[in-house]
N, C-alpha and C. Protein backbone atom coordinates (compact mmCIF):
# COMPACT_ATOMS: atom_id res chain seq x y z
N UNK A 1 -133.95 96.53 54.14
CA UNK A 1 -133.91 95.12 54.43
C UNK A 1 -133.75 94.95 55.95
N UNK A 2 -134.25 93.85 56.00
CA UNK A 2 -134.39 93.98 57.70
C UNK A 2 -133.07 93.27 58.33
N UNK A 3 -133.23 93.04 59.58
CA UNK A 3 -132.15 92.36 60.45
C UNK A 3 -131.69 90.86 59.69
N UNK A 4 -133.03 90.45 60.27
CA UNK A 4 -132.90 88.73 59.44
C UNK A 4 -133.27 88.55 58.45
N UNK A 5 -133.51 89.23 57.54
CA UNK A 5 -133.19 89.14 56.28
C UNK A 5 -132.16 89.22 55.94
N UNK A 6 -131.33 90.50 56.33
CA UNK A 6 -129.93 90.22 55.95
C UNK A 6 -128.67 89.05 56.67
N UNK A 7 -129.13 88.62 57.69
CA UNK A 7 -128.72 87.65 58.51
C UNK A 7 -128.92 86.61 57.88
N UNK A 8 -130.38 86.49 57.41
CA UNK A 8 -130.56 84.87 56.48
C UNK A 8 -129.75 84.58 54.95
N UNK A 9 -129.39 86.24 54.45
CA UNK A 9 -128.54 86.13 53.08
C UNK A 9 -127.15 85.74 53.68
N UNK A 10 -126.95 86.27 54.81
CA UNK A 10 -125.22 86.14 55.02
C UNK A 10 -125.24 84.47 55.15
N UNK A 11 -126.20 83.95 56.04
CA UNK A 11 -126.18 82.42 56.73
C UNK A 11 -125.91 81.54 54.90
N UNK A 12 -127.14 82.36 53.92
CA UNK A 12 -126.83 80.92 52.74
C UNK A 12 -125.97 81.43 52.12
N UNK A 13 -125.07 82.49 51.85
CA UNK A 13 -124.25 82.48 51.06
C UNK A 13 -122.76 82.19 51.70
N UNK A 14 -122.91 82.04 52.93
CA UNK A 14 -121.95 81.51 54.04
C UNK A 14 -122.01 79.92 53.17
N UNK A 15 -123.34 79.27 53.70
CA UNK A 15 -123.39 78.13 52.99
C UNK A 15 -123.22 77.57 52.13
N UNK A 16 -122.56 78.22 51.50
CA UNK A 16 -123.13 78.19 49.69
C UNK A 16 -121.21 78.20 49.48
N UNK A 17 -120.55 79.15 50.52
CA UNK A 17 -118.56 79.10 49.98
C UNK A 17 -119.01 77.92 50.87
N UNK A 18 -118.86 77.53 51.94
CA UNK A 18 -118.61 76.14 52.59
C UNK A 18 -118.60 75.20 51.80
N UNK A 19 -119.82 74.94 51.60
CA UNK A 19 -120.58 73.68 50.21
C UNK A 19 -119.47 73.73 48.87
N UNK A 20 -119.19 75.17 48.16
CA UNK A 20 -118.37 75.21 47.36
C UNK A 20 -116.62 74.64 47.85
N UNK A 21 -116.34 74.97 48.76
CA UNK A 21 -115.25 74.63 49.13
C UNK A 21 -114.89 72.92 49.94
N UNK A 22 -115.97 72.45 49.40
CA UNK A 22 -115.76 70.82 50.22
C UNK A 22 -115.53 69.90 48.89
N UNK A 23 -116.09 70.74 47.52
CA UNK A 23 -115.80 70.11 46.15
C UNK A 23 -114.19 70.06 45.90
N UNK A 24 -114.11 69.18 45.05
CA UNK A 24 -112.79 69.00 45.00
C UNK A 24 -112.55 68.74 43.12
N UNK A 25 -111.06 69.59 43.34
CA UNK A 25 -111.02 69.66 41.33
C UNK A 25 -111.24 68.22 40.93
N UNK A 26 -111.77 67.69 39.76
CA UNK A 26 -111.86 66.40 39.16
C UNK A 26 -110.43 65.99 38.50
N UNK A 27 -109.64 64.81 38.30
CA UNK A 27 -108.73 64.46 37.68
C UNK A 27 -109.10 64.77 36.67
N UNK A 28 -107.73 64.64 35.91
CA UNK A 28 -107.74 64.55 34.25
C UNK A 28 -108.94 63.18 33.67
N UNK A 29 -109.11 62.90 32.60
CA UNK A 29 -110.04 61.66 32.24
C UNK A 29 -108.71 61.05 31.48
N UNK A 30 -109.54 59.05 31.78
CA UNK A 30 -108.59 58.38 30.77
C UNK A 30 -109.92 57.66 30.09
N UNK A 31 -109.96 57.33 29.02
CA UNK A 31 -110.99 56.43 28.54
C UNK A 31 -110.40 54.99 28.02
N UNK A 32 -111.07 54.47 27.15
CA UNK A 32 -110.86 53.24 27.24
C UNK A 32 -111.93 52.64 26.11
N UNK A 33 -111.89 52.45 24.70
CA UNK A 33 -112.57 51.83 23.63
C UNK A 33 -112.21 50.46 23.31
N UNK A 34 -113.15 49.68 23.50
CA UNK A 34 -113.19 48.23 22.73
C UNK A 34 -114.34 48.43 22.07
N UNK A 35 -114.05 48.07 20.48
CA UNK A 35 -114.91 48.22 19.32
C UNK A 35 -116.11 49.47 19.08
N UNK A 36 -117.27 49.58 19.51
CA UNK A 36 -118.18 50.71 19.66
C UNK A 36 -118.28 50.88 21.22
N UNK A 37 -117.62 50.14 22.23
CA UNK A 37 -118.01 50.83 23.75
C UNK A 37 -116.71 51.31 24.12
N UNK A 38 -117.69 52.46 25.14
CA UNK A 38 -116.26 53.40 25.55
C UNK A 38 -116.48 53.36 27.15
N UNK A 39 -115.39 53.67 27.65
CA UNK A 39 -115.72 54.02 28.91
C UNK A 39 -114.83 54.89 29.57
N UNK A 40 -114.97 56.33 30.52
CA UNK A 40 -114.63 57.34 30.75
C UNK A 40 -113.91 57.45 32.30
N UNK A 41 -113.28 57.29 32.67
CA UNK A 41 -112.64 57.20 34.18
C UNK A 41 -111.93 58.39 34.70
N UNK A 42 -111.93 58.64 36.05
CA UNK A 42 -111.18 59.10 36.77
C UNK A 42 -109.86 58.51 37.39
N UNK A 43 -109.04 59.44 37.61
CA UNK A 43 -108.20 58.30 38.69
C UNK A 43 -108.74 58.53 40.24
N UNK A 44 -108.12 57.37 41.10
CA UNK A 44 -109.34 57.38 42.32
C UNK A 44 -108.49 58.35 43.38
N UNK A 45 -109.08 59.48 44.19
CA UNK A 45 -108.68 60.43 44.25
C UNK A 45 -107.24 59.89 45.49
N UNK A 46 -106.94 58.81 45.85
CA UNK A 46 -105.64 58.41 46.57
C UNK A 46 -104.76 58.13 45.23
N UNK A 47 -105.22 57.90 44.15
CA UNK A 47 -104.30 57.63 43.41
C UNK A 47 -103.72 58.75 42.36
N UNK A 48 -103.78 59.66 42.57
CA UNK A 48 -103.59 61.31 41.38
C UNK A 48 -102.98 62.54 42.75
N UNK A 49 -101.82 62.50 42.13
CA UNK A 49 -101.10 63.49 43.35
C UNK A 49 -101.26 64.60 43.09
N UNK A 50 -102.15 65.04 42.05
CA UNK A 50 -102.45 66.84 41.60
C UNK A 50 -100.81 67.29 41.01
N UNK A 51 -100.16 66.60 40.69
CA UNK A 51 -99.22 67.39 39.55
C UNK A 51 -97.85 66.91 40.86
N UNK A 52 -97.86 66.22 42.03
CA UNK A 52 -96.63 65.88 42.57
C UNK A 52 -97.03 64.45 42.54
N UNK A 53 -95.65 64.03 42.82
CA UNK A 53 -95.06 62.49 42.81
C UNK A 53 -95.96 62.31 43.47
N UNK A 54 -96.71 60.72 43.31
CA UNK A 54 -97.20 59.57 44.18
C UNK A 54 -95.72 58.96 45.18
N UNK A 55 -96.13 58.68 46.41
CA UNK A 55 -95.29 58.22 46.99
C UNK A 55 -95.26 56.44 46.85
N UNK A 56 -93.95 55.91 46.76
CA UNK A 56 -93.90 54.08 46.28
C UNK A 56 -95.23 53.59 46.89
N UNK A 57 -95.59 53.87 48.30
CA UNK A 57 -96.68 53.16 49.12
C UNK A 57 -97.91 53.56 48.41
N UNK A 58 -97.97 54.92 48.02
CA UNK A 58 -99.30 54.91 47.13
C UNK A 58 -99.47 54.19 46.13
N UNK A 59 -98.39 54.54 45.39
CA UNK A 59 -98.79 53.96 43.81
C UNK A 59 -98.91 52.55 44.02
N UNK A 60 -98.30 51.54 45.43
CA UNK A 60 -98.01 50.05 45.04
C UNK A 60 -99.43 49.87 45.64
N UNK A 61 -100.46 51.09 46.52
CA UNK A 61 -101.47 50.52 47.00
C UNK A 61 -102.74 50.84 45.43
N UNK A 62 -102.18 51.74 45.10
CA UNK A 62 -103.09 51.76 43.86
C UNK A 62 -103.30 50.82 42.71
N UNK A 63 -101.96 50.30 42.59
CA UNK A 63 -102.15 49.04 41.93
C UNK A 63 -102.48 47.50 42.10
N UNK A 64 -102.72 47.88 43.52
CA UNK A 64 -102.53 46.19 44.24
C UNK A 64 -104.07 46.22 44.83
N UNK A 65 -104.51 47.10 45.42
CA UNK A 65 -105.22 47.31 46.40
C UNK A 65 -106.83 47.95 45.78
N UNK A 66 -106.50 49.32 44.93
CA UNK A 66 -107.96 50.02 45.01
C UNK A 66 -108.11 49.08 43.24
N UNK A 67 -109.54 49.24 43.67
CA UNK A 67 -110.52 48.30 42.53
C UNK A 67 -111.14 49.61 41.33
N UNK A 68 -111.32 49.11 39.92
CA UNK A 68 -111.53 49.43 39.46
C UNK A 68 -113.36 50.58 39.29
N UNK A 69 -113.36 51.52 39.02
CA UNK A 69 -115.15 51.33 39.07
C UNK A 69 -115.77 51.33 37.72
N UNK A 70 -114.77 51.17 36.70
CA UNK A 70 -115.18 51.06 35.57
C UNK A 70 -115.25 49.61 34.94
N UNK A 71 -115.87 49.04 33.77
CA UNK A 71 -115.51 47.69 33.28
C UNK A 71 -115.82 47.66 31.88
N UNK A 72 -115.65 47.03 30.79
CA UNK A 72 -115.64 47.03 29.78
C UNK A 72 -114.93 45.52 29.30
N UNK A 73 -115.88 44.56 28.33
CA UNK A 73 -115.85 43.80 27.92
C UNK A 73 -115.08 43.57 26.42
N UNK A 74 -114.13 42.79 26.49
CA UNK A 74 -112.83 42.82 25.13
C UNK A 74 -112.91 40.97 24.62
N UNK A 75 -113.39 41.13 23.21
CA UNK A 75 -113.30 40.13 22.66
C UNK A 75 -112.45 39.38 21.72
N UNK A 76 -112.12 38.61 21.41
CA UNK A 76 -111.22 37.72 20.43
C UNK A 76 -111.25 39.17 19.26
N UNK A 77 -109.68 39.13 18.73
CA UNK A 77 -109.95 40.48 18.26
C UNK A 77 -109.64 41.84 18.08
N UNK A 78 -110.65 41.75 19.31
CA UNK A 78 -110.68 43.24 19.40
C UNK A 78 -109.49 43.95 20.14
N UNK A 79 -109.05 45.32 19.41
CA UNK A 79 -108.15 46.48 19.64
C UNK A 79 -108.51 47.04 21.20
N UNK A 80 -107.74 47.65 22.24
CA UNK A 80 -108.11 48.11 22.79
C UNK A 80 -107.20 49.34 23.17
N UNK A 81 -108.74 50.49 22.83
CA UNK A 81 -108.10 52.19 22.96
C UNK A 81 -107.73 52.69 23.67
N UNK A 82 -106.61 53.37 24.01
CA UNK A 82 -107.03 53.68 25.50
C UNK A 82 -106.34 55.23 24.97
N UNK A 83 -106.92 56.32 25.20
CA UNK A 83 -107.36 57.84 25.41
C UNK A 83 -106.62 58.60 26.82
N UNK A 84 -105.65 59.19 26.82
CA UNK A 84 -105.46 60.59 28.00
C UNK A 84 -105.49 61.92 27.27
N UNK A 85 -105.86 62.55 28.79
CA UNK A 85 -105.88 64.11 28.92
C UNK A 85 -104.42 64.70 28.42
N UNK A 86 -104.80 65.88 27.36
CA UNK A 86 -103.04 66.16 26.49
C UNK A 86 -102.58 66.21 28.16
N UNK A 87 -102.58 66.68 28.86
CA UNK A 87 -101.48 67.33 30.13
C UNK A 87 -100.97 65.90 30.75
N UNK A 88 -101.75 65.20 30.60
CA UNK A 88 -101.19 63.96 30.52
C UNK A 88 -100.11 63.36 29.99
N UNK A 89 -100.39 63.12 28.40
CA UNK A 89 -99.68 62.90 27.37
C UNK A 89 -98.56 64.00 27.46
N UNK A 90 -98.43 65.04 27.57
CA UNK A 90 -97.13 65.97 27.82
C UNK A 90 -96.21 65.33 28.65
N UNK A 91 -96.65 64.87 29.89
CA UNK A 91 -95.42 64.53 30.64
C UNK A 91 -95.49 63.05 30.51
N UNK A 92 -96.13 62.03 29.89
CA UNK A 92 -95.52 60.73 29.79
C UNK A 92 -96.73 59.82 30.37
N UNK A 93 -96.76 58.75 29.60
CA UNK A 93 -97.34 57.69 30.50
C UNK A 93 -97.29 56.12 29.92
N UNK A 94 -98.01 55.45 30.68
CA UNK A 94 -97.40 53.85 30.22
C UNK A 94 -98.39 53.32 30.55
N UNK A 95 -98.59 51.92 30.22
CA UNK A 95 -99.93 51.30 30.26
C UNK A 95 -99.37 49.75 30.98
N UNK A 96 -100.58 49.17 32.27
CA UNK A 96 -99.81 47.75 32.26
C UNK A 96 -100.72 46.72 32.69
N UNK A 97 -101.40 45.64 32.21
CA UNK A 97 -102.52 45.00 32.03
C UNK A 97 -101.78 44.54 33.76
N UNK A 98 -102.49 44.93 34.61
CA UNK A 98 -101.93 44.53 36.17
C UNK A 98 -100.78 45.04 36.53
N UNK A 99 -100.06 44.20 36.49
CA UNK A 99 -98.49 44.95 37.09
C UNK A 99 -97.90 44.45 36.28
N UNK A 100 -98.45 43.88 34.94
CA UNK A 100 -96.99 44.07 33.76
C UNK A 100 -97.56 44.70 32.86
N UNK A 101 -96.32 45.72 32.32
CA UNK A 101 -96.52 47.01 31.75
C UNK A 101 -96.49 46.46 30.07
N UNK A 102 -97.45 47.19 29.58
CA UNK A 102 -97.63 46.76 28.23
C UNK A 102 -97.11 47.96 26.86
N UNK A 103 -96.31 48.76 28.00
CA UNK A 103 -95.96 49.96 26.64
C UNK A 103 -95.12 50.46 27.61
N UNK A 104 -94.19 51.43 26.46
CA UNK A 104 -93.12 51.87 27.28
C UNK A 104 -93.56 53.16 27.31
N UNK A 105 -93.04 54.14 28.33
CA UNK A 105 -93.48 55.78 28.25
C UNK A 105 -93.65 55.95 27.16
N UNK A 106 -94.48 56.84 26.96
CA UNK A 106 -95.13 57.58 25.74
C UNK A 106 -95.31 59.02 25.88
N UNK A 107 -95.01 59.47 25.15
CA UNK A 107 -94.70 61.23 25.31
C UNK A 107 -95.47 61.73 24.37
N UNK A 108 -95.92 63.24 24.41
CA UNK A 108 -97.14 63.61 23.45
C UNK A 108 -97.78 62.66 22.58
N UNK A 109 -98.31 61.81 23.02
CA UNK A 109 -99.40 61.31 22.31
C UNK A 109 -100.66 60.94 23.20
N UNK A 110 -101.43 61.35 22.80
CA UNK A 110 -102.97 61.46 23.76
C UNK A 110 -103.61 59.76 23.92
N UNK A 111 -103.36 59.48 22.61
CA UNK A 111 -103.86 57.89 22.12
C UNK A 111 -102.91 56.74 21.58
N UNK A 112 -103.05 55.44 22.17
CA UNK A 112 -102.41 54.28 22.01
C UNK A 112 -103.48 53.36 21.41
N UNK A 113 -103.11 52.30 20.89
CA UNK A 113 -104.00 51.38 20.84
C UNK A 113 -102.90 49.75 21.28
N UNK A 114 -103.91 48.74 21.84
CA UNK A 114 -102.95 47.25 22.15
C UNK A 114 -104.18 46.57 21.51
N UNK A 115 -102.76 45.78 20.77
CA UNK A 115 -103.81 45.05 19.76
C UNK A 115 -103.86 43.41 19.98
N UNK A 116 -102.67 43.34 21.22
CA UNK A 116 -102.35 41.71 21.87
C UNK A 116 -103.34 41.56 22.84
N UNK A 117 -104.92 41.26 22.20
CA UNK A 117 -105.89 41.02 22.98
C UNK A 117 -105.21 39.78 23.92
N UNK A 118 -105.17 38.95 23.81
CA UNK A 118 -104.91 37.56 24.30
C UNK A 118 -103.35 37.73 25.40
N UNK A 119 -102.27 38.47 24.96
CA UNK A 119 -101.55 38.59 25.99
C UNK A 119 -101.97 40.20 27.11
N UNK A 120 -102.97 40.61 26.87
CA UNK A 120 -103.68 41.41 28.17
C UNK A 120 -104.09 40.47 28.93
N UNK A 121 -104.51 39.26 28.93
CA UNK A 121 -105.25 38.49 29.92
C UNK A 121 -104.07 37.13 29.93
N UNK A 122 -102.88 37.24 30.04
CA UNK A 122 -101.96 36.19 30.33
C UNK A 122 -100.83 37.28 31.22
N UNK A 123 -100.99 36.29 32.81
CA UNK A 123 -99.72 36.93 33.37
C UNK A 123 -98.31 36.30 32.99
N UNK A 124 -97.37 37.64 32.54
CA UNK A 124 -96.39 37.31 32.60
C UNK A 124 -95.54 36.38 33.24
N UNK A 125 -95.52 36.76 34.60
CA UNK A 125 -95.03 35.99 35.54
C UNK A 125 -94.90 34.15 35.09
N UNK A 126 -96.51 33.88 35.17
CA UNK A 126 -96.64 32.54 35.49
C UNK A 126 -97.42 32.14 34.26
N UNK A 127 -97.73 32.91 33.17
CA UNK A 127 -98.05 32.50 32.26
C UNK A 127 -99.15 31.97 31.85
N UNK A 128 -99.98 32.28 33.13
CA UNK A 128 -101.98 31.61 33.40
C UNK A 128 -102.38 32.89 32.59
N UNK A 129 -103.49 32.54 32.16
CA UNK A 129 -104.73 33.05 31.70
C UNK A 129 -105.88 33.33 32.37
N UNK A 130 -106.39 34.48 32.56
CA UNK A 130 -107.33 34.86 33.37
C UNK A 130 -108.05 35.44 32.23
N UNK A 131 -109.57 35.51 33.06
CA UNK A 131 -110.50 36.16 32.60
C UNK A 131 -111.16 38.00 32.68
N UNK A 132 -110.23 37.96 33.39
CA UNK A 132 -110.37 39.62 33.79
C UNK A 132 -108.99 40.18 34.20
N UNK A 133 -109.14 41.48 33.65
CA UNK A 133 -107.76 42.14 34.11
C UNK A 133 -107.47 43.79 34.26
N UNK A 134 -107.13 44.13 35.51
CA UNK A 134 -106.89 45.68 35.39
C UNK A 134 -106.10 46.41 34.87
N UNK A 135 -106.42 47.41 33.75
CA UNK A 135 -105.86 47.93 32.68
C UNK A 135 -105.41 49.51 33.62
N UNK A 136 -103.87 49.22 33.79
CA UNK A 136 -103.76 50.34 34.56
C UNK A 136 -102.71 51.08 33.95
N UNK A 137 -103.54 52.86 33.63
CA UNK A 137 -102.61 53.93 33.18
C UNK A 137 -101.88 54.48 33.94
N UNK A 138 -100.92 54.75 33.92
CA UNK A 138 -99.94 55.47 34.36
C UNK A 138 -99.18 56.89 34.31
N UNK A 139 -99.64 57.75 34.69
CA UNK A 139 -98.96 59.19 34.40
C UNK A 139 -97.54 58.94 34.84
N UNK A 140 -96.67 59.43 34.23
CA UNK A 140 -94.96 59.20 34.69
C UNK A 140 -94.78 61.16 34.95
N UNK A 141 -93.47 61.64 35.40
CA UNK A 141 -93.20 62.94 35.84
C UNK A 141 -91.99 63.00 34.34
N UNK A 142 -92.31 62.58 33.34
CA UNK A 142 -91.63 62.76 32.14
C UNK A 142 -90.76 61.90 31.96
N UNK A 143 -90.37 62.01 30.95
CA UNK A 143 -89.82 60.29 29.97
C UNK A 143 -88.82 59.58 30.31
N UNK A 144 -87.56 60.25 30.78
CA UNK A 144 -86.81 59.66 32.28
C UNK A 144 -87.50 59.54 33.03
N UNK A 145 -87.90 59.86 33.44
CA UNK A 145 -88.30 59.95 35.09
C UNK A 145 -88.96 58.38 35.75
N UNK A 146 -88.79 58.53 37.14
CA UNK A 146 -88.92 57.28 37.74
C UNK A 146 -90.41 57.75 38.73
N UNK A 147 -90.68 58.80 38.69
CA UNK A 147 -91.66 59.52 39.77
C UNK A 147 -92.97 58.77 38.98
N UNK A 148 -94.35 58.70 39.87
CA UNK A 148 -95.39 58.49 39.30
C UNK A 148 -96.25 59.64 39.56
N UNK A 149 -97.09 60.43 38.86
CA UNK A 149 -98.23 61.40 38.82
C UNK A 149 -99.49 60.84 39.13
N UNK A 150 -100.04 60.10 38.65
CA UNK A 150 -101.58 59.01 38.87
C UNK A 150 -102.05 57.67 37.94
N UNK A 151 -102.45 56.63 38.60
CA UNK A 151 -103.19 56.09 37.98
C UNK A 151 -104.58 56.06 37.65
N UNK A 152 -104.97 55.84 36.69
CA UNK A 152 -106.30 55.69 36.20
C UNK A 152 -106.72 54.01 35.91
N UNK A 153 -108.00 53.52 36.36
CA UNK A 153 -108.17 52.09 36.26
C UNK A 153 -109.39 51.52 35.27
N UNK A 154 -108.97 50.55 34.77
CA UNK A 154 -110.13 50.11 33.96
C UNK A 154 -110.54 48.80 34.01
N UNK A 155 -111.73 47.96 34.48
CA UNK A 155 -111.38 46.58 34.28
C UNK A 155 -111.49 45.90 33.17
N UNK A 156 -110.94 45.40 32.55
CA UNK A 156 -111.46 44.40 31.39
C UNK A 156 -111.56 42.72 31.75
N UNK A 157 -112.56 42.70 31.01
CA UNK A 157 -113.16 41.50 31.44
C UNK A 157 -113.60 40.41 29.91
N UNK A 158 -113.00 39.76 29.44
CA UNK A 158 -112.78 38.81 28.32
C UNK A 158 -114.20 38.26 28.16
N UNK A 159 -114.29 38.56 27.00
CA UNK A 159 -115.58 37.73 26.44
C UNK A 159 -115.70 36.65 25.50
N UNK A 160 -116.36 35.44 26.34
CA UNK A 160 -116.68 33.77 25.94
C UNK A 160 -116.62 33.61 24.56
């Protein structure tokens, strides 16, 4: 083999760990079923600390701040599923249509269902009704615990 031949194998397989090493592991998945549609999410990669605490400023920007990229339409009715990764479900998590929480930690269980279609789209607070709302999961650092692991986002959006 010649000079640059072997020079041109070193250059792409040089290229090839670089390229490999700019990928980044994928979060766990959360999904999300109303009636026959599903929808499959990540958490957004500021919001999933890889197995350490979110810091307060993250998690309050994750819930306030980053937007959903998923959406899914929930009607008079209808149940809504919502699905985690077991490693998930091992250490805990909670669900909260915006920033009010609609379940309390939950420990080994992969799957929940909320069946208060109508109070997902009423804020607590003030008691209005909206038409859309971010369905946000919550990894907790186990069933005491006050630490957050990641959110995962979903929008739901009420149908006429």
């Amino acid at each position: 083999m010649s000079i640059r031949r072997r020079a041109a194998v070193i250059g792409a397989v040089s290229l090839g760990l670089v390229a490999l090493s700019a990928c980044e592991k994928p979060t766990p998945l959360a999904t999300v079923t109303v009636g026959d549609k599903t929808v499959t999410t990540e958490a957004n990669t500021k919001c999933y600390g890889n197995g350490k605490d979110l810091t307060t400023t993250a998690l309050t920007a994750c819930l306030n701040m980053v937007k959903p990229t998923k959406t899914i339409t929930v009607g008079a009715g209808d149940e809504v599923h919502i699905g985690v990764d077991p490693a998930v479900a091992k250490k805990g998590w909670l669900v909260a249509a915006g920033l009010t929480p609609k379940t309390n930690v939950l420990t080994n269980k992969t799957y929940w269902s909320l069946g208060e279609q109508d109070a997902l789209f009423t804020d607590a607070s003030t008691g209005a009704s909206t038409n859309s709302v971010t369905l946000n999961i919550i990894e907790t650092a186990g069933a005491n615990a006050k630490a957050y692991l990641g959110v995962w986002q979903v929008k739901l959006v009420k149908k006429d």
